[in-house]
C-alpha atoms as a PDB file:
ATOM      1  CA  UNK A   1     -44.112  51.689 -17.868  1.00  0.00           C
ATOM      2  CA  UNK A   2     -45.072  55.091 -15.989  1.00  0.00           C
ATOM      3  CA  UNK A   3     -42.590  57.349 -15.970  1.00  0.00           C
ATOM      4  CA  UNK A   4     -39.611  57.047 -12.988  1.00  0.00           C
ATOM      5  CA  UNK A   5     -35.913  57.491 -12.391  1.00  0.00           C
ATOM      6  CA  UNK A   6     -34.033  54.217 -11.870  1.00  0.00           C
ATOM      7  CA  UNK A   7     -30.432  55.238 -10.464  1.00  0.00           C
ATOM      8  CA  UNK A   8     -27.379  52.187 -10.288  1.00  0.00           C
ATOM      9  CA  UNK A   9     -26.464  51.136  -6.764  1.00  0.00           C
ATOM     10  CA  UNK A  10     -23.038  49.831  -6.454  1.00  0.00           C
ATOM     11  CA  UNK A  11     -19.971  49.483  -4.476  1.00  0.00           C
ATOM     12  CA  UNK A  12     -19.616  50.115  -0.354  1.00  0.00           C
ATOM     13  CA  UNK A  13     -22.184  51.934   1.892  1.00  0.00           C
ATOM     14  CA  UNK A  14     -20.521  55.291   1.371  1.00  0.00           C
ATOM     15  CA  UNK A  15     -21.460  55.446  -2.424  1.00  0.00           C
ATOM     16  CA  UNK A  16     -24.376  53.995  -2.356  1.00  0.00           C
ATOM     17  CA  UNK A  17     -26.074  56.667  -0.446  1.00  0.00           C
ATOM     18  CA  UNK A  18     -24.200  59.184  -2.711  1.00  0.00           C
ATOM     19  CA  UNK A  19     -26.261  57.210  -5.682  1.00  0.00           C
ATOM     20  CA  UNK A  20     -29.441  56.973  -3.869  1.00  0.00           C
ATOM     21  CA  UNK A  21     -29.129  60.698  -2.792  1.00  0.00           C
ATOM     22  CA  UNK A  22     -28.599  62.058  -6.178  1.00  0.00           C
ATOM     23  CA  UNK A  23     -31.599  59.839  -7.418  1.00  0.00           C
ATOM     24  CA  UNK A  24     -33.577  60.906  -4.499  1.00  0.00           C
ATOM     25  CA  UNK A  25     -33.442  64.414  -5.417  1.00  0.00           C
ATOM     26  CA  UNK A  26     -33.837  64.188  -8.954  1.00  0.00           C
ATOM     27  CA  UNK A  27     -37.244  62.184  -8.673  1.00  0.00           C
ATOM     28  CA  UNK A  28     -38.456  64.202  -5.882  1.00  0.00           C
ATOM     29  CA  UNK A  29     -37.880  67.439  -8.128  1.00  0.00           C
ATOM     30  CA  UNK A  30     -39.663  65.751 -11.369  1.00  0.00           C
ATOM     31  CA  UNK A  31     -42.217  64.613  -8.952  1.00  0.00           C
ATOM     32  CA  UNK A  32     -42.048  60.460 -10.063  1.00  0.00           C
ATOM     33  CA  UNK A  33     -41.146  57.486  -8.120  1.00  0.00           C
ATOM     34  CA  UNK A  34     -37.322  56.753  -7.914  1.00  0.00           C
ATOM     35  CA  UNK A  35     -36.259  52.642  -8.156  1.00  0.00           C
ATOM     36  CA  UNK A  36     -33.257  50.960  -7.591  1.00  0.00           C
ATOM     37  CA  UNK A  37     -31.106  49.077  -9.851  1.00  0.00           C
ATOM     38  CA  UNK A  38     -29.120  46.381  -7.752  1.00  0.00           C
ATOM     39  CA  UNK A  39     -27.867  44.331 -10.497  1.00  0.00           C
ATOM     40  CA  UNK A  40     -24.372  44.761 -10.001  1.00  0.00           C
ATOM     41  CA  UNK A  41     -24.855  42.940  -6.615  1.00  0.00           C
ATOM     42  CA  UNK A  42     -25.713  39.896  -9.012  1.00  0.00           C
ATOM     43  CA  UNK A  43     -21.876  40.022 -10.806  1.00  0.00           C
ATOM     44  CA  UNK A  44     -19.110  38.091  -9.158  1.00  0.00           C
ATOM     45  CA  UNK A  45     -16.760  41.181  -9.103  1.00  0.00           C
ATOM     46  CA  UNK A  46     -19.056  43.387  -7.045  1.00  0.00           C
ATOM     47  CA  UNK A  47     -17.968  42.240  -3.293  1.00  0.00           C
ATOM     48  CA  UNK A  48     -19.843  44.667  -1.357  1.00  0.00           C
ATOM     49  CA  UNK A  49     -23.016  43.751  -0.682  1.00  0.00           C
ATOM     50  CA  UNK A  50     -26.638  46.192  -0.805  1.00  0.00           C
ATOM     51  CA  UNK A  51     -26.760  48.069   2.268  1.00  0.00           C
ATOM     52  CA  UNK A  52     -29.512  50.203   1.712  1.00  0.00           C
ATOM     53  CA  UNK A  53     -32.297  48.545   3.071  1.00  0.00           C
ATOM     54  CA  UNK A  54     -30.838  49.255   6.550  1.00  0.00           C
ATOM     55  CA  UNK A  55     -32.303  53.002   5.931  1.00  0.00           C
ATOM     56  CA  UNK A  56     -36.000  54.236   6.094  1.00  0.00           C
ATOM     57  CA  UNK A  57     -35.108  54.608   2.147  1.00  0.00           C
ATOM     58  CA  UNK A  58     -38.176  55.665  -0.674  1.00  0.00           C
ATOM     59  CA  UNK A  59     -37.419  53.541  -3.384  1.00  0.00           C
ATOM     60  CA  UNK A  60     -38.360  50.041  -4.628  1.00  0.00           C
ATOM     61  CA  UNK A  61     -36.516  47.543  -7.292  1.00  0.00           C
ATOM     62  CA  UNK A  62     -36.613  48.339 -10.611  1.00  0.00           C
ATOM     63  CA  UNK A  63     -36.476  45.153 -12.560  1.00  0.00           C
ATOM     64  CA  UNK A  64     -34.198  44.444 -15.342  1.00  0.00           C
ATOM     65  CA  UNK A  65     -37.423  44.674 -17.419  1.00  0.00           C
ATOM     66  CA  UNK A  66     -37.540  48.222 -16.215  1.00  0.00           C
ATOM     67  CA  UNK A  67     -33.670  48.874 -16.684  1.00  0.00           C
ATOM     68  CA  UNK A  68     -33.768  48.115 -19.787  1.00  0.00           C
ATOM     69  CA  UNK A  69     -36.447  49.924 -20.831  1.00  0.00           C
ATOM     70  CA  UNK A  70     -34.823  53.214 -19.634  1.00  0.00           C
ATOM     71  CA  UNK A  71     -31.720  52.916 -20.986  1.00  0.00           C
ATOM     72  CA  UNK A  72     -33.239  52.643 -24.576  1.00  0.00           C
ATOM     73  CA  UNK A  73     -34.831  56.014 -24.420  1.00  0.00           C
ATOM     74  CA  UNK A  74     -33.231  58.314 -26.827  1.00  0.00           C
ATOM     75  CA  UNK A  75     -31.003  60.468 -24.590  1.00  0.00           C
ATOM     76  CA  UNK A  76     -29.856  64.400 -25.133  1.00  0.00           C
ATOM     77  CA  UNK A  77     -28.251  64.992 -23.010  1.00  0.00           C
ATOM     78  CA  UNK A  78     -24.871  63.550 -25.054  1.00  0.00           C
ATOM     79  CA  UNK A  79     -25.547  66.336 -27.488  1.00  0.00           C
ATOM     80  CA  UNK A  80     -23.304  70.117 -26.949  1.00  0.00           C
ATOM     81  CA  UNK A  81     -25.705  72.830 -25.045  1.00  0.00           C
ATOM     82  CA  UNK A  82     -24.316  76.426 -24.977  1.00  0.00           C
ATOM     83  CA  UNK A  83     -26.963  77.126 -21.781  1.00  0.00           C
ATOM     84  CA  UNK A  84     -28.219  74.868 -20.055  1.00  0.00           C
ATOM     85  CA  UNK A  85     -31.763  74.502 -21.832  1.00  0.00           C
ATOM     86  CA  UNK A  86     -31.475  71.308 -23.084  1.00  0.00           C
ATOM     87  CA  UNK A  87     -33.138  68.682 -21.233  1.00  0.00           C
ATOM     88  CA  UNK A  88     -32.048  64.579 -21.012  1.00  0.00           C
ATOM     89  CA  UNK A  89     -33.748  61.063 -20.772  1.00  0.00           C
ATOM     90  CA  UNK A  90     -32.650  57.454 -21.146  1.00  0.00           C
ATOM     91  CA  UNK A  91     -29.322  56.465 -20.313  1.00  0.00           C
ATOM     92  CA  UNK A  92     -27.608  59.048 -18.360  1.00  0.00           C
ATOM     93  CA  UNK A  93     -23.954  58.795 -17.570  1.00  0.00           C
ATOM     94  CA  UNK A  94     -21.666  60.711 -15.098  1.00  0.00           C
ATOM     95  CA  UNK A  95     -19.656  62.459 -17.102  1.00  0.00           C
ATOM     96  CA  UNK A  96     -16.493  63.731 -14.512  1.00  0.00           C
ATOM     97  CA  UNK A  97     -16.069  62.261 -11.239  1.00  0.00           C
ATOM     98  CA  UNK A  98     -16.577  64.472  -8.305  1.00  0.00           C
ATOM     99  CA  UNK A  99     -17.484  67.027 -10.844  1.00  0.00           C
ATOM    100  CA  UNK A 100     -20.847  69.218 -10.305  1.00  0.00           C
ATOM    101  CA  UNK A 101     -22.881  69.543 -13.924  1.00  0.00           C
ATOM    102  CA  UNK A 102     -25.528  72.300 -13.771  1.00  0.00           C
ATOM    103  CA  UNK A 103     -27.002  70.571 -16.856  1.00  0.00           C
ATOM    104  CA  UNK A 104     -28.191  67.607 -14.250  1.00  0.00           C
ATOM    105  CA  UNK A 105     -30.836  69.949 -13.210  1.00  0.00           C
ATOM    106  CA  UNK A 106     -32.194  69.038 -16.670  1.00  0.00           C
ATOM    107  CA  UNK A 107     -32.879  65.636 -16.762  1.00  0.00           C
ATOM    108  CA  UNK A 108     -36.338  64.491 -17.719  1.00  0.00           C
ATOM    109  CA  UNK A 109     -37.923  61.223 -16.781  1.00  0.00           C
ATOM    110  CA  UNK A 110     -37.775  58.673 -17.452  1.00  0.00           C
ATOM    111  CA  UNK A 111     -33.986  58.307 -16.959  1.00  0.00           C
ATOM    112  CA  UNK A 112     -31.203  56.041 -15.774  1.00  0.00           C
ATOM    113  CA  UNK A 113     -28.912  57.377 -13.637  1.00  0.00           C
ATOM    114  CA  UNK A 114     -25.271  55.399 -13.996  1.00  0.00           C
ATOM    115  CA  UNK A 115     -22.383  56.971 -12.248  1.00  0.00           C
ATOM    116  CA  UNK A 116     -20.980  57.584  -8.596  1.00  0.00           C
ATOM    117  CA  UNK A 117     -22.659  61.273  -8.267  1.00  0.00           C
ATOM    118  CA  UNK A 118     -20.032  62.036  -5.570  1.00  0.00           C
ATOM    119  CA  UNK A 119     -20.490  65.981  -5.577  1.00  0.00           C
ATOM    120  CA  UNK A 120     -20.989  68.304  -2.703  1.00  0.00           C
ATOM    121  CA  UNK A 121     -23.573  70.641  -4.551  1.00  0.00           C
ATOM    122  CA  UNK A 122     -25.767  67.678  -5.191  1.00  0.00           C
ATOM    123  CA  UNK A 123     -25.691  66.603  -1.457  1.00  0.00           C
ATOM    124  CA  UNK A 124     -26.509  69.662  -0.561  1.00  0.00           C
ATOM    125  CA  UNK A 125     -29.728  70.250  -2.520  1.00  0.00           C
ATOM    126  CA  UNK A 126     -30.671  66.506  -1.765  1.00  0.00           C
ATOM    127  CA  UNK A 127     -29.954  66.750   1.997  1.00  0.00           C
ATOM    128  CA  UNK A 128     -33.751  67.979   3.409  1.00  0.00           C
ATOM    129  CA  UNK A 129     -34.920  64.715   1.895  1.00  0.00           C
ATOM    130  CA  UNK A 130     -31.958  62.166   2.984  1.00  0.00           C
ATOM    131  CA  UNK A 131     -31.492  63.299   6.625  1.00  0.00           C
ATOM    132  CA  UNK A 132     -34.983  61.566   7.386  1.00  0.00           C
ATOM    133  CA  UNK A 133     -34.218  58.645   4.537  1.00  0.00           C
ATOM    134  CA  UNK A 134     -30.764  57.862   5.969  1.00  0.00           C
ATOM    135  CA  UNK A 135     -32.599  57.491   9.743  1.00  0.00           C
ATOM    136  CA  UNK A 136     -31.665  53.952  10.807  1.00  0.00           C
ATOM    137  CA  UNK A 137     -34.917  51.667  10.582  1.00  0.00           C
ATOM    138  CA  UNK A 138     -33.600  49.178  13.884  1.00  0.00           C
ATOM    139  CA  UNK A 139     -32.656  51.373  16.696  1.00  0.00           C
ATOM    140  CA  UNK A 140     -29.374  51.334  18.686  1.00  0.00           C
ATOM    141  CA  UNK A 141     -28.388  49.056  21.304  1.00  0.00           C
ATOM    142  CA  UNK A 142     -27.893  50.408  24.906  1.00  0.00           C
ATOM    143  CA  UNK A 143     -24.309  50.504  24.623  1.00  0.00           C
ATOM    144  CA  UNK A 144     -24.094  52.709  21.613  1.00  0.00           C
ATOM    145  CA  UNK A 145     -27.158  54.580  22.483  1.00  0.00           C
ATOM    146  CA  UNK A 146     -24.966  55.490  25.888  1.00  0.00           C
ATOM    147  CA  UNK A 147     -21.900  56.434  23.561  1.00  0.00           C
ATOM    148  CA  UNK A 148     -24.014  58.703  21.819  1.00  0.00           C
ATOM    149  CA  UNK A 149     -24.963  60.710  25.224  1.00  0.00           C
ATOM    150  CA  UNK A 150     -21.290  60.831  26.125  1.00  0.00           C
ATOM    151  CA  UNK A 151     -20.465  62.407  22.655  1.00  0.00           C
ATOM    152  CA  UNK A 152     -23.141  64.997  23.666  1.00  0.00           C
ATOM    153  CA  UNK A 153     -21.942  65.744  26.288  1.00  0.00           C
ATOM    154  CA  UNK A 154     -18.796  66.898  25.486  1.00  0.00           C
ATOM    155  CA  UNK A 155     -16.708  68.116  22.753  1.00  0.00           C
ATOM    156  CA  UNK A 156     -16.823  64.887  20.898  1.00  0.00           C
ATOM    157  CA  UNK A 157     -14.288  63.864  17.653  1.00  0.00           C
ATOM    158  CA  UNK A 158     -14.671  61.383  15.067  1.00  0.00           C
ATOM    159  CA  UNK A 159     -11.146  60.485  13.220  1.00  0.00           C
ATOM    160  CA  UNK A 160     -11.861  57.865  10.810  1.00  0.00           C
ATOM    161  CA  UNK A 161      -8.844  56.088   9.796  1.00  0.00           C
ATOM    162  CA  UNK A 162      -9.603  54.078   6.405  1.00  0.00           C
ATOM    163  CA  UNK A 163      -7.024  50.809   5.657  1.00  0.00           C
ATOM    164  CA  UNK A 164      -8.809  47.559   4.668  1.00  0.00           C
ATOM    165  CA  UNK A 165      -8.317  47.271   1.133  1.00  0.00           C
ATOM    166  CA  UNK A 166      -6.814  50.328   0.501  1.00  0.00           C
ATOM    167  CA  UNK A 167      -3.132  48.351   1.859  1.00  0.00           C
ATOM    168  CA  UNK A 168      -4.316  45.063   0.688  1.00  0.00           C
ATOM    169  CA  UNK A 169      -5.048  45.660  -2.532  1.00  0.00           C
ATOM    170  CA  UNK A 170      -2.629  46.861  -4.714  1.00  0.00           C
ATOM    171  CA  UNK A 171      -4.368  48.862  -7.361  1.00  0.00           C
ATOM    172  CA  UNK A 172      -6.651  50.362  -4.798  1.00  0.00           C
ATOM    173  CA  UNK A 173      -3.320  51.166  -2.702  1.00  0.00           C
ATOM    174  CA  UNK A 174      -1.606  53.205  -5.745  1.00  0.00           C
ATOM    175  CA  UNK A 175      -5.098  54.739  -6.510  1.00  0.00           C
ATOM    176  CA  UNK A 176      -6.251  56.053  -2.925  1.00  0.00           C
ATOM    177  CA  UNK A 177      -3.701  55.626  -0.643  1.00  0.00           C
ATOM    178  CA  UNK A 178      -3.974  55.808   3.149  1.00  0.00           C
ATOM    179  CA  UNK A 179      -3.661  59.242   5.378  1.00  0.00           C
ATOM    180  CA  UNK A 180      -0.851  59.508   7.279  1.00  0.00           C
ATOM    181  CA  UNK A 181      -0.242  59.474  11.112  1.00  0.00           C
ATOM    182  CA  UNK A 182       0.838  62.827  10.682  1.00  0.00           C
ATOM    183  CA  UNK A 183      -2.468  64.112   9.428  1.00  0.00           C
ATOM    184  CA  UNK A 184      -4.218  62.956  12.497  1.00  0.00           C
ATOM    185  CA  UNK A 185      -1.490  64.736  14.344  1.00  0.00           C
ATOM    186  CA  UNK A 186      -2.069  67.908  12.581  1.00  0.00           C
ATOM    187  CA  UNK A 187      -5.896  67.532  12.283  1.00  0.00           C
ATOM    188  CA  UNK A 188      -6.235  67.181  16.259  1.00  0.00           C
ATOM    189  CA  UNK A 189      -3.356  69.968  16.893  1.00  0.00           C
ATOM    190  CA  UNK A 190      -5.829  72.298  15.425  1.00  0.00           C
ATOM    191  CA  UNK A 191      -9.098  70.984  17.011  1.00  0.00           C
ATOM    192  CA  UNK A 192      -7.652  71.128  20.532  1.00  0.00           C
ATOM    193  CA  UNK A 193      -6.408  74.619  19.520  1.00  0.00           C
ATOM    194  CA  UNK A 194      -9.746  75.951  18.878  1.00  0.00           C
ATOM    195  CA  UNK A 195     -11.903  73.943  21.392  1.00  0.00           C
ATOM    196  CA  UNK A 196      -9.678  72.844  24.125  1.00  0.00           C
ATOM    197  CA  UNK A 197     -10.077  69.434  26.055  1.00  0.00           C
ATOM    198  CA  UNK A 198     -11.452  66.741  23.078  1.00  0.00           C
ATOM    199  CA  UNK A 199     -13.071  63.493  23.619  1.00  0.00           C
ATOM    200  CA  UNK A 200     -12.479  61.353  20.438  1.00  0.00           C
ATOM    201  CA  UNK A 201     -13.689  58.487  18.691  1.00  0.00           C
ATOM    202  CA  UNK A 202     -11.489  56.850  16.231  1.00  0.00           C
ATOM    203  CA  UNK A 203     -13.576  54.579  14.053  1.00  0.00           C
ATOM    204  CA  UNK A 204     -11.370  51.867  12.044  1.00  0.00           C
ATOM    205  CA  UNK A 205     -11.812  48.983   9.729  1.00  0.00           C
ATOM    206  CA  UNK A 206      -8.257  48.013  11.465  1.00  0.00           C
ATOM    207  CA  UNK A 207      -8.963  48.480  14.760  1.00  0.00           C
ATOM    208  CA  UNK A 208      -5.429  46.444  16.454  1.00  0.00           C
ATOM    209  CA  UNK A 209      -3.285  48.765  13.637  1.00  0.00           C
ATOM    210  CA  UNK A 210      -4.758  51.978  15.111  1.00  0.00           C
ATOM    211  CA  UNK A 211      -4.063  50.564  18.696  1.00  0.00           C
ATOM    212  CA  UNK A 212      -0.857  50.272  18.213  1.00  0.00           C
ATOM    213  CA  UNK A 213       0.190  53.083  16.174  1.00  0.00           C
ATOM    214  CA  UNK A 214      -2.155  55.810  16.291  1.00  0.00           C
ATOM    215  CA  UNK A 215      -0.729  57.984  19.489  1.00  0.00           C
ATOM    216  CA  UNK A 216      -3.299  60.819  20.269  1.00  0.00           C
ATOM    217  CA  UNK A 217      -2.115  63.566  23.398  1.00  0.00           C
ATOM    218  CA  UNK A 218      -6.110  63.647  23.788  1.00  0.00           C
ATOM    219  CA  UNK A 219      -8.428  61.033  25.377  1.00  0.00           C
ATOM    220  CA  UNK A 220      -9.993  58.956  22.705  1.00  0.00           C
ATOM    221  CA  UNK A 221     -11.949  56.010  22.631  1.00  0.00           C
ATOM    222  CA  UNK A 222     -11.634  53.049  19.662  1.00  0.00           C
ATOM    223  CA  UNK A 223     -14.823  51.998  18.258  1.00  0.00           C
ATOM    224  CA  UNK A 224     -14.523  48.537  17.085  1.00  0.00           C
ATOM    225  CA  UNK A 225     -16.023  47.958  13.988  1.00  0.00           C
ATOM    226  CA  UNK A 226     -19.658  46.198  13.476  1.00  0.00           C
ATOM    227  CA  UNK A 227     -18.976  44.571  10.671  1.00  0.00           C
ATOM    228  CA  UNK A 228     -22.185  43.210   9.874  1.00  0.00           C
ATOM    229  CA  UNK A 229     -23.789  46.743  10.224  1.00  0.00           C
ATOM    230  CA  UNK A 230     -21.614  49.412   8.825  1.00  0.00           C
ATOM    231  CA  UNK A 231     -24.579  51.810   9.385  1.00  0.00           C
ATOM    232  CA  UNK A 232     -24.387  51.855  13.186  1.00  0.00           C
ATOM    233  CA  UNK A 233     -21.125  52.799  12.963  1.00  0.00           C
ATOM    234  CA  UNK A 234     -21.822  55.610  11.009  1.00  0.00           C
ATOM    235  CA  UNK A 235     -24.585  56.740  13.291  1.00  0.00           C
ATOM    236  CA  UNK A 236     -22.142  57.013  15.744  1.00  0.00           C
ATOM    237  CA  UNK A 237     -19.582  59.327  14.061  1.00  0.00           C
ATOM    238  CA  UNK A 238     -22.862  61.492  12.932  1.00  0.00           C
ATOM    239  CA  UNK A 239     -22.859  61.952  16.742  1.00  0.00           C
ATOM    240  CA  UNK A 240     -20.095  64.212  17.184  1.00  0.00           C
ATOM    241  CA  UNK A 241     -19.846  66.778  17.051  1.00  0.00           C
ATOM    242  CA  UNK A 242     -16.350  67.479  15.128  1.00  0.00           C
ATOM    243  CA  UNK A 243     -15.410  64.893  12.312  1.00  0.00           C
ATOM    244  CA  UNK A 244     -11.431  64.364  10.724  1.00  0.00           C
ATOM    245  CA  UNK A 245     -12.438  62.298   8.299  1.00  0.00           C
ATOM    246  CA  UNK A 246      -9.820  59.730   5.680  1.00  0.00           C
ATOM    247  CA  UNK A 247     -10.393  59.575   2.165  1.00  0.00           C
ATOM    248  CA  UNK A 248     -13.442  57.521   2.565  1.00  0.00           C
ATOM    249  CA  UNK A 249     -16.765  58.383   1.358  1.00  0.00           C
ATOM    250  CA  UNK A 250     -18.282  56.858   4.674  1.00  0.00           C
ATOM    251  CA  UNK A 251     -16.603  59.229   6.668  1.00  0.00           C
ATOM    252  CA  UNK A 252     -17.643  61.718   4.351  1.00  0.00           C
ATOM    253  CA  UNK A 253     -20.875  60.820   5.073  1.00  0.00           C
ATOM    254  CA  UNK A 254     -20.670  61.165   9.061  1.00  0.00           C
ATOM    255  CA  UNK A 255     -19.100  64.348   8.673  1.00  0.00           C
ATOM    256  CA  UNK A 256     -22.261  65.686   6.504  1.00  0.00           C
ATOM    257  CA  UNK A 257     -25.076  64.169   7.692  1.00  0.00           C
ATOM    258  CA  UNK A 258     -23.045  64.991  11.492  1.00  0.00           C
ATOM    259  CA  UNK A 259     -23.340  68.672  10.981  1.00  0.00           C
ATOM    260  CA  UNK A 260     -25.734  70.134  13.617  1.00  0.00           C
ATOM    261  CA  UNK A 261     -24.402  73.526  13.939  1.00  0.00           C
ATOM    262  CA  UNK A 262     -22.558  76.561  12.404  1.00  0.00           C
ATOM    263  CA  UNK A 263     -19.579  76.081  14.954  1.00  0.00           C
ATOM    264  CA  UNK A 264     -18.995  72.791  13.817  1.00  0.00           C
ATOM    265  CA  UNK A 265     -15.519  71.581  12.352  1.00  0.00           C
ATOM    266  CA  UNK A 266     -15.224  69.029   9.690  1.00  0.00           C
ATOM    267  CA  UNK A 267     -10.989  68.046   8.586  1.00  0.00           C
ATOM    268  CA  UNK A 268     -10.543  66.274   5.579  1.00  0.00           C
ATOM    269  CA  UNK A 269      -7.223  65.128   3.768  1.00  0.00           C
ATOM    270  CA  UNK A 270      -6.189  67.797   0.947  1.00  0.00           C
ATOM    271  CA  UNK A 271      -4.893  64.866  -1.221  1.00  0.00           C
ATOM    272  CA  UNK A 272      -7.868  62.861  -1.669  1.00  0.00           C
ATOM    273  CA  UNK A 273      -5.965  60.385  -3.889  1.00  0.00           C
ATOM    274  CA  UNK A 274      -2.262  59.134  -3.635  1.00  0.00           C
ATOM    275  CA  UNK A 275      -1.949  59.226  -7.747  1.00  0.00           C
ATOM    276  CA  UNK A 276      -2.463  63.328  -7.346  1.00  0.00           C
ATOM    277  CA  UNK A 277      -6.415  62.935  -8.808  1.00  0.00           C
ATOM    278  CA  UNK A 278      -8.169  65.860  -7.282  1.00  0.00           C
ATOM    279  CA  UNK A 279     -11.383  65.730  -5.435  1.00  0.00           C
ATOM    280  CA  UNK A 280     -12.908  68.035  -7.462  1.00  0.00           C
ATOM    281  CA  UNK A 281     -16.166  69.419  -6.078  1.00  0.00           C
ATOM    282  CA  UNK A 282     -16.741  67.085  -3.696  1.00  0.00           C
ATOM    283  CA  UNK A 283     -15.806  68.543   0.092  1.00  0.00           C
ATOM    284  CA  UNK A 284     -17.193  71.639   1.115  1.00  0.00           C
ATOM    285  CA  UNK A 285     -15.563  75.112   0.889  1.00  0.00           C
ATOM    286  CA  UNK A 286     -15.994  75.503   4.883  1.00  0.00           C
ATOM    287  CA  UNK A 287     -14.173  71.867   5.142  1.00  0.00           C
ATOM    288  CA  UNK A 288     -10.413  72.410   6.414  1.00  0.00           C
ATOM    289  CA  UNK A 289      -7.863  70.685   4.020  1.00  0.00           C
ATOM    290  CA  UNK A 290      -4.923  69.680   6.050  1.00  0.00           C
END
């Protein structure tokens, strides 16, 4: 087999463009075609399904020939490097969460990349490649295409507000947690502080819950969900042109990928988890923490 990175896809849309963005970048720097491991979609306790392919993405299927292939290359990156000059292939696993690792910049194909990759610094030096990948193959409807001239047209808000499964499910509850209504308050206190009159969008997986509690002294507008295509959704919140975001990685991704201009203001929860975990390197130093 010629030489490639293979990188694991799994869980919601949010993380898998963080995996397919950290994969990008790494085969575009070595200069070798980057595949896609969707196994996990195969195993009954993966219930998100691949979303990728909704994305002018450059990547094909690695087959499990292929995975396991990779993994079975003697790795070194394991080993203890005073500097980074040490250099990894094989099996190659995150090794802290949110955490950047210079020593990354190191891997050697061919390599399996098996982890969540959920860094900042990574984004950052992948984003000139995914801002055309993550372009939406089928275009917009009329309706949402007219939303998106509205948000241009004036100072425009995304507030995501993230329940679903993080209230239904009890470990994800006590993990994550949900932000409060006072956040929201606080986040657009500040936005109509600095830009005056705001015309938000509050994007929800619990669209009737935000109805009826979520009271905002601005005009807003409640997006309701497209269920079958997350991604539109998200195309929509990249259209704004400020972003509060929950402790979602698909918010995350609206906010980053929504970024047009230095004037732009992103607010994002300061407690990313309700069991005190920090968020390590993963929102950027300009972000507000509220």
């Amino acid at each position: 087999m010629d030489d490639c990175i293979i990188v694991r896809i799994m869980g919601g849309l949010g993380n898998q463009m963080f995996q397919y963005a950290f994969g990008r970048y790494i085969a575009d720097k070595l200069k070798v075609p980057l595949k896609l491991d969707l196994s996990t979609f195969d195993e009954p306790y993966e219930k998100r399904p691949y979303a990728l392919d909704c994305f002018n993405i450059k990547a094909s299927v690695a087959s499990r020939a292929e995975v396991s292939e990779v993994r079975r290359k003697p790795n070194a990156f394991t080993k203890l490097f005073r500097k980074c000059s040490g250099v990894s292939r094989g099996w190659v696993r995150e090794k802290a969460e949110h955490r950047f690792c210079e020593r990354m910049e190191y891997v050697a194909a061919p390599a399996y990349l098996d982890g969540y990759w959920q860094c900042f610094e990574y984004m950052k030096r992948a984003k000139h490649l995914i801002e055309e990948d993550f372009q939406l193959r089928c275009p917009l409807n009329s309706e949402s295409s007219a939303i998106l001239s509205d948000m241009a047209e004036s100072t425009s808000v995304s507030i995501h507000v993230r329940r679903g499964d993080y209230v239904s499910n009890p470990e994800f509850k006590a993990v994550h947690g949900v932000c409060l209504l006072e956040y929201y308050a606080k986040a657009v206190d500040l936005l109509r502080d600095r830009f005056g009159v705001l015309n938000c969008y509050v994007f929800s997986d619990d669209p009737d819950w935000v109805r009826e509690h979520l009271d905002l002294p601005v005009g807003s507008t409640i997006i309701d969900p497209n269920e079958k295509h997350p991604e539109k959704d998200l195309y929509l919140m990249m259209g704004c042109k400020h972003h509060v975001i929950a402790n979602s990685s698909f918010s995350w991704w609206g906010a980053f990928l929504g970024e047009a201009s230095e004037g732009d203001c992103v607010i994002a929860p300061k407690q990313w988890y309700a069991n005190g975990k920090t968020s390590g390197d993963l929102l950027p130093e300009e972000w507000v923490r509220l």
